[in-house]
N, C-alpha and C. Protein backbone atom coordinates (compact mmCIF):
# COMPACT_ATOMS: atom_id res chain seq x y z
N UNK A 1 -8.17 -7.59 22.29
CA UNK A 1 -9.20 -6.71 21.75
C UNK A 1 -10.49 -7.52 21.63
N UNK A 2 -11.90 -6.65 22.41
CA UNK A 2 -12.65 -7.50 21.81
C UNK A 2 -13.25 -7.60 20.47
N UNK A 3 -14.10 -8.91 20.05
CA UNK A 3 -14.85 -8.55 19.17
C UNK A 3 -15.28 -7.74 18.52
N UNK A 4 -16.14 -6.84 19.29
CA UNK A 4 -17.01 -5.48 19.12
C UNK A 4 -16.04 -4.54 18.94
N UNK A 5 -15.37 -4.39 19.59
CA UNK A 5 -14.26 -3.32 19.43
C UNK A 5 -13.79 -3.64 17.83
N UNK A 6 -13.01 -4.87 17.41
CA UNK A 6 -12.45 -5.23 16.17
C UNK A 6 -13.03 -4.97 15.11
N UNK A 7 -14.77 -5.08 15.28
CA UNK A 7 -15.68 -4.71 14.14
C UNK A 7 -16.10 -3.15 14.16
N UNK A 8 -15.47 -2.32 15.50
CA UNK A 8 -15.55 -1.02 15.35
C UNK A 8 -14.78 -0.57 14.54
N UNK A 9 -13.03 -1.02 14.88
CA UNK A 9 -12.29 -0.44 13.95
C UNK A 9 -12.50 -0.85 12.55
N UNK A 10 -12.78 -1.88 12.29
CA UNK A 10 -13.49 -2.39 10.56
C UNK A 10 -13.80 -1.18 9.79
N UNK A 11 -15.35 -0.86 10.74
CA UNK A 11 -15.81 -0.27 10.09
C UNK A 11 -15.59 1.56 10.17
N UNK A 12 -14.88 1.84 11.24
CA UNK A 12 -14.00 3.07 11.20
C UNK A 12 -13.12 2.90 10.14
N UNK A 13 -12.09 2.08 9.30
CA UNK A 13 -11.69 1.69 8.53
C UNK A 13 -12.45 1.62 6.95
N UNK A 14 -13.45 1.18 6.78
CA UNK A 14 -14.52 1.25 5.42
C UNK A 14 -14.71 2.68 5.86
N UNK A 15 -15.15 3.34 6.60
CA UNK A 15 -16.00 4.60 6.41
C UNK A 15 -14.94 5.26 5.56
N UNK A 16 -13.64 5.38 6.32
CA UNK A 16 -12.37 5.92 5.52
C UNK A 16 -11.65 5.36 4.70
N UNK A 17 -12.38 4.47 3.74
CA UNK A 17 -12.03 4.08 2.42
C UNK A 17 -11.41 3.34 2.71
N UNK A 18 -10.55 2.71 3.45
CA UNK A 18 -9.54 1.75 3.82
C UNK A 18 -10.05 0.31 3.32
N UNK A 19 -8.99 -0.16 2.94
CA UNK A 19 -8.92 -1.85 1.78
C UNK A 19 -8.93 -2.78 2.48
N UNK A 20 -8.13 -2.97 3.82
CA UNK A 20 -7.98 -4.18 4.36
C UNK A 20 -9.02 -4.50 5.28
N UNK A 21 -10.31 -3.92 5.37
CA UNK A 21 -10.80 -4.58 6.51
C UNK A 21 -12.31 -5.51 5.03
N UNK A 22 -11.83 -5.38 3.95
CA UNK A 22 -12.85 -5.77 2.96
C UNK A 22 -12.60 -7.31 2.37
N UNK A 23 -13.62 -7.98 1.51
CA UNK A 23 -13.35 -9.42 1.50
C UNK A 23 -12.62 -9.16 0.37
N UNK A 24 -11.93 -10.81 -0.08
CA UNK A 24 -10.97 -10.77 -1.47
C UNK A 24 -12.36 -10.56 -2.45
N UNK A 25 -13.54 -10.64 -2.83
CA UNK A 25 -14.10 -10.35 -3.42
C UNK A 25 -14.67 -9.26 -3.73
N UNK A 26 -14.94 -8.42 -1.94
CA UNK A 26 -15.01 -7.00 -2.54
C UNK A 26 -13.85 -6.49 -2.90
N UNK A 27 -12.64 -6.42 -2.67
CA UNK A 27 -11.44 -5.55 -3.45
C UNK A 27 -11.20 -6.00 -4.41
N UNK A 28 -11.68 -7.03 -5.32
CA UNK A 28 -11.47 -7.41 -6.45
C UNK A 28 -12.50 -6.67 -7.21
N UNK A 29 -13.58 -6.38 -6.80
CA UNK A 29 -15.00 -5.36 -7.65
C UNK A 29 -14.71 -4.13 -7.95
N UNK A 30 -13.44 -3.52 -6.49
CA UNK A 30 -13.10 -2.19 -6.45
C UNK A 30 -11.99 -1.86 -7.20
N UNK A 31 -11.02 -2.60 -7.39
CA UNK A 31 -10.14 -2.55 -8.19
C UNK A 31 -10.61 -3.05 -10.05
N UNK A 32 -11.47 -3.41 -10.10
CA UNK A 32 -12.06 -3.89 -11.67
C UNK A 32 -12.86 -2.47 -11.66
N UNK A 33 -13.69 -1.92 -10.84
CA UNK A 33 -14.53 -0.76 -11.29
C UNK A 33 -13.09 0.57 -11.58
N UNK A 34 -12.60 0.19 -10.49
CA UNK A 34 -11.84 1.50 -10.85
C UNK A 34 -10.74 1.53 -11.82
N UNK A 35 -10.03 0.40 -11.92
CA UNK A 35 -9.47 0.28 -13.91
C UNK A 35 -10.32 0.39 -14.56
N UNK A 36 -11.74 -0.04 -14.41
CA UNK A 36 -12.62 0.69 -16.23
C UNK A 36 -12.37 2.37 -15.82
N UNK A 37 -12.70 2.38 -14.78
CA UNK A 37 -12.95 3.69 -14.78
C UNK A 37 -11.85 4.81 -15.22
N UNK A 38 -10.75 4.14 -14.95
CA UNK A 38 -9.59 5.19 -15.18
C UNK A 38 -9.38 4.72 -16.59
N UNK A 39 -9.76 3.59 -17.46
CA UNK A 39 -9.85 3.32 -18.81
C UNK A 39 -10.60 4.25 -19.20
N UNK A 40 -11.94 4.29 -19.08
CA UNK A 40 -12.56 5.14 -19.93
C UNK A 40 -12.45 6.59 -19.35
N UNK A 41 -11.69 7.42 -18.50
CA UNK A 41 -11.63 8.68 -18.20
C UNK A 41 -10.44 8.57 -19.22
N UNK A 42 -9.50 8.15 -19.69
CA UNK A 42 -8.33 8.06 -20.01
C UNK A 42 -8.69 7.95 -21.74
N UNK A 43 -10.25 7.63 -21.91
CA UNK A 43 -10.38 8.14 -23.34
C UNK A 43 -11.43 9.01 -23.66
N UNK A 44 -11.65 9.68 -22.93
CA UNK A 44 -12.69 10.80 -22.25
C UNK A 44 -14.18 10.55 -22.39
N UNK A 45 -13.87 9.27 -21.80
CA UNK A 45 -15.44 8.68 -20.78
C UNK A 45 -16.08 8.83 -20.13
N UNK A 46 -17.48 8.52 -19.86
CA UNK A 46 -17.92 8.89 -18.38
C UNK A 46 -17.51 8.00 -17.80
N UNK A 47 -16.79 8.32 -16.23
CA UNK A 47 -16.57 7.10 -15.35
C UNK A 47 -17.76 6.83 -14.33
N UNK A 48 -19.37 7.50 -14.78
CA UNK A 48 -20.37 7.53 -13.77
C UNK A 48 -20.46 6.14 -13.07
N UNK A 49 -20.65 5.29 -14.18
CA UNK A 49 -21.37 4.06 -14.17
C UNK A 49 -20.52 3.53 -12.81
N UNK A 50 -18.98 3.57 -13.39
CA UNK A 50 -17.94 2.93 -12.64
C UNK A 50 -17.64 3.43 -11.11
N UNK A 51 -18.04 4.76 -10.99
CA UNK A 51 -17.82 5.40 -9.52
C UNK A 51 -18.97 4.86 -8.97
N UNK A 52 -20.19 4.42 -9.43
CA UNK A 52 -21.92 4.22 -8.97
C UNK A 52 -21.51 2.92 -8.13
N UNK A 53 -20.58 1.83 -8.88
CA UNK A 53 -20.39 0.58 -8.26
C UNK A 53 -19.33 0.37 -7.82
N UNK A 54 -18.57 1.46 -7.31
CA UNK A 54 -17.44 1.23 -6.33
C UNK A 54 -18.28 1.76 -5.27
N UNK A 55 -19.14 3.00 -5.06
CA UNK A 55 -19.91 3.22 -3.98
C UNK A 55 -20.73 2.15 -3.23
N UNK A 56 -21.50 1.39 -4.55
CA UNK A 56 -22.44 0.41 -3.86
C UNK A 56 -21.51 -0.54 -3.30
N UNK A 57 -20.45 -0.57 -3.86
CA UNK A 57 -19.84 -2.31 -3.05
C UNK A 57 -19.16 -1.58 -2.00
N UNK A 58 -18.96 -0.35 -1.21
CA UNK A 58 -18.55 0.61 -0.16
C UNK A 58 -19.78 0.58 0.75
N UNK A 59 -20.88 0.69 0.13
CA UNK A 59 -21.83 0.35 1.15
C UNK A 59 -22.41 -0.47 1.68
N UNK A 60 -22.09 -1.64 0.51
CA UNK A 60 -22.69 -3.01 0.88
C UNK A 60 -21.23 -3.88 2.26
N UNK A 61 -20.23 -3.23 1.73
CA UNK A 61 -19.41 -3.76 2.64
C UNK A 61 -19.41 -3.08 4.47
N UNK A 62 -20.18 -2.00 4.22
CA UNK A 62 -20.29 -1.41 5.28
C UNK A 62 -21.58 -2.08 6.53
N UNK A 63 -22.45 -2.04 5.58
CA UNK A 63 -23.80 -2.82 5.51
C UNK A 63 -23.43 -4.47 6.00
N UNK A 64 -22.77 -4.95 5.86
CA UNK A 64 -22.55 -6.34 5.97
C UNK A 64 -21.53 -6.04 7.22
N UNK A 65 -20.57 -5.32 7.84
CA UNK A 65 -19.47 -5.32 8.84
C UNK A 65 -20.73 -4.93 9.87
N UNK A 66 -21.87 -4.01 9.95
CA UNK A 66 -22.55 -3.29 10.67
C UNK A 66 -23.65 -4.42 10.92
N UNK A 67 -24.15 -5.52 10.35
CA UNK A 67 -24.84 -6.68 10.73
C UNK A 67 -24.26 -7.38 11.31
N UNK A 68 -23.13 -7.86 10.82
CA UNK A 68 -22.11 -8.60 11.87
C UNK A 68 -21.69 -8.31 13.38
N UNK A 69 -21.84 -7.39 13.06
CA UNK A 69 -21.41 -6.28 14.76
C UNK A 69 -22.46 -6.24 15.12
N UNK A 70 -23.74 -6.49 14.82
CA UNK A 70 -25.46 -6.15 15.54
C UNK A 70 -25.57 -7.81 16.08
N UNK A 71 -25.38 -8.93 15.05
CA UNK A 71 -25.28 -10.27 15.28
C UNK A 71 -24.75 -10.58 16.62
N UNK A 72 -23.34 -10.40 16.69
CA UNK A 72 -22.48 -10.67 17.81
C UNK A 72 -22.92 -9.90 19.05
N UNK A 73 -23.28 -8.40 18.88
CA UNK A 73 -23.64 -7.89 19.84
C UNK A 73 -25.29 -8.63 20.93
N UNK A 74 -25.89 -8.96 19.95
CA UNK A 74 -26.95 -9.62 20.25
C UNK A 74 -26.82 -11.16 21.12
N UNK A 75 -25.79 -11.69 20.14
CA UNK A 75 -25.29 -13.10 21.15
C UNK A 75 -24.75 -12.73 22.14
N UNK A 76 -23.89 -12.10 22.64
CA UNK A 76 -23.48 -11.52 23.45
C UNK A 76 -24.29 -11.21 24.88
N UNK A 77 -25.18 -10.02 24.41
CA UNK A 77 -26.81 -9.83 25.24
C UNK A 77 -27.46 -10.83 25.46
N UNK A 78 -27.33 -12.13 24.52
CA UNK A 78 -28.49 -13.11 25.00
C UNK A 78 -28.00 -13.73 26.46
N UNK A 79 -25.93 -13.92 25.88
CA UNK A 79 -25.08 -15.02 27.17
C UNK A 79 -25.47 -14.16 28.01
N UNK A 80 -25.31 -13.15 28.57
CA UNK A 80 -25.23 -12.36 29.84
C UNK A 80 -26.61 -12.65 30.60
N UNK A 81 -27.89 -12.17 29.22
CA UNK A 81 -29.54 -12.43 30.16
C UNK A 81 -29.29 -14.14 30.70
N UNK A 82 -29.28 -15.10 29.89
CA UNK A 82 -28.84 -16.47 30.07
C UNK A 82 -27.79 -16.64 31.34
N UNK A 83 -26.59 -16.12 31.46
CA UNK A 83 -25.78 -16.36 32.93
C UNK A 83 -26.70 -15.94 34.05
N UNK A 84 -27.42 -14.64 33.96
CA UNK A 84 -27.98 -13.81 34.60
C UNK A 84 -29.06 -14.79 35.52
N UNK A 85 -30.04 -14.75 34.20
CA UNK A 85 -31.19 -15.81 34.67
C UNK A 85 -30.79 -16.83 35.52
N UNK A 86 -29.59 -17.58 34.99
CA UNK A 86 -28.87 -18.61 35.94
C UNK A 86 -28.80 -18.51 37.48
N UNK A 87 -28.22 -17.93 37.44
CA UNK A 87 -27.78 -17.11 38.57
C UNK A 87 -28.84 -16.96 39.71
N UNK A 88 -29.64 -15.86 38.82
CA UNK A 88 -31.25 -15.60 40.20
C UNK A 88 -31.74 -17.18 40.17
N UNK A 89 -32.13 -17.93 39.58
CA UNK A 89 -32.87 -18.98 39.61
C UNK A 89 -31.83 -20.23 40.67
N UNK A 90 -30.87 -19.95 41.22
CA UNK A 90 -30.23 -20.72 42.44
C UNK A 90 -30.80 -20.62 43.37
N UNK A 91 -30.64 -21.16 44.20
CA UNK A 91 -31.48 -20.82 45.59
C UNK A 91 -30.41 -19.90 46.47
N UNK A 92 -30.83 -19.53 46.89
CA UNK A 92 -30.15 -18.70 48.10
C UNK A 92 -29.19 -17.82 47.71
N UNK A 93 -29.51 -16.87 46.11
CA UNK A 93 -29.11 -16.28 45.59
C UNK A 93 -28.51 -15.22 46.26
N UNK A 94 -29.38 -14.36 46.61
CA UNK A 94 -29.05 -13.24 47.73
C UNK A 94 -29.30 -13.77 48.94
């Protein structure tokens, strides 16, 4: 599988809430927001605060898989112009 492909399914994976494509630090934010949260629904709380920052660390993790995949894609584009260039600049190319 390539790269690009791997960071597709990632983030096909975050879009659909899915845990494993996230760091040990973000599922540690998501699992702490969402025990307060089911703490204080469980003493008839608002859980706003707590749903606000399971979203943001959902987007920031999304946000960060979707740079990574722009990064690589870019190195990627540079090797190819770089072989490319190589290439015409031989003599007797064509």
């Amino acid at each position: 599988m390539s790269k690009l492909r791997k960071y597709e399914k990632q983030l096909a994976a975050i879009r659909g809430r899915e845990m494993w494509p996230l760091t040990a630090a973000e599922r540690a934010r998501i699992t702490r927001d969402a025990t307060i949260g089911a703490a204080k629904a469980g003493r008839s709380g608002s859980t706003t605060a707590a749903d606000r920052r399971i979203e943001e660390t959902w987007r920031k993790a999304e946000q960060r898989l979707e740079a990574e995949r722009a990064a690589l894609a870019a190195k990627e584009a540079a090797e190819v112009a770089a072989k490319a260039a190589a290439k015409t600049s031989r003599k007797g190319w064509w």
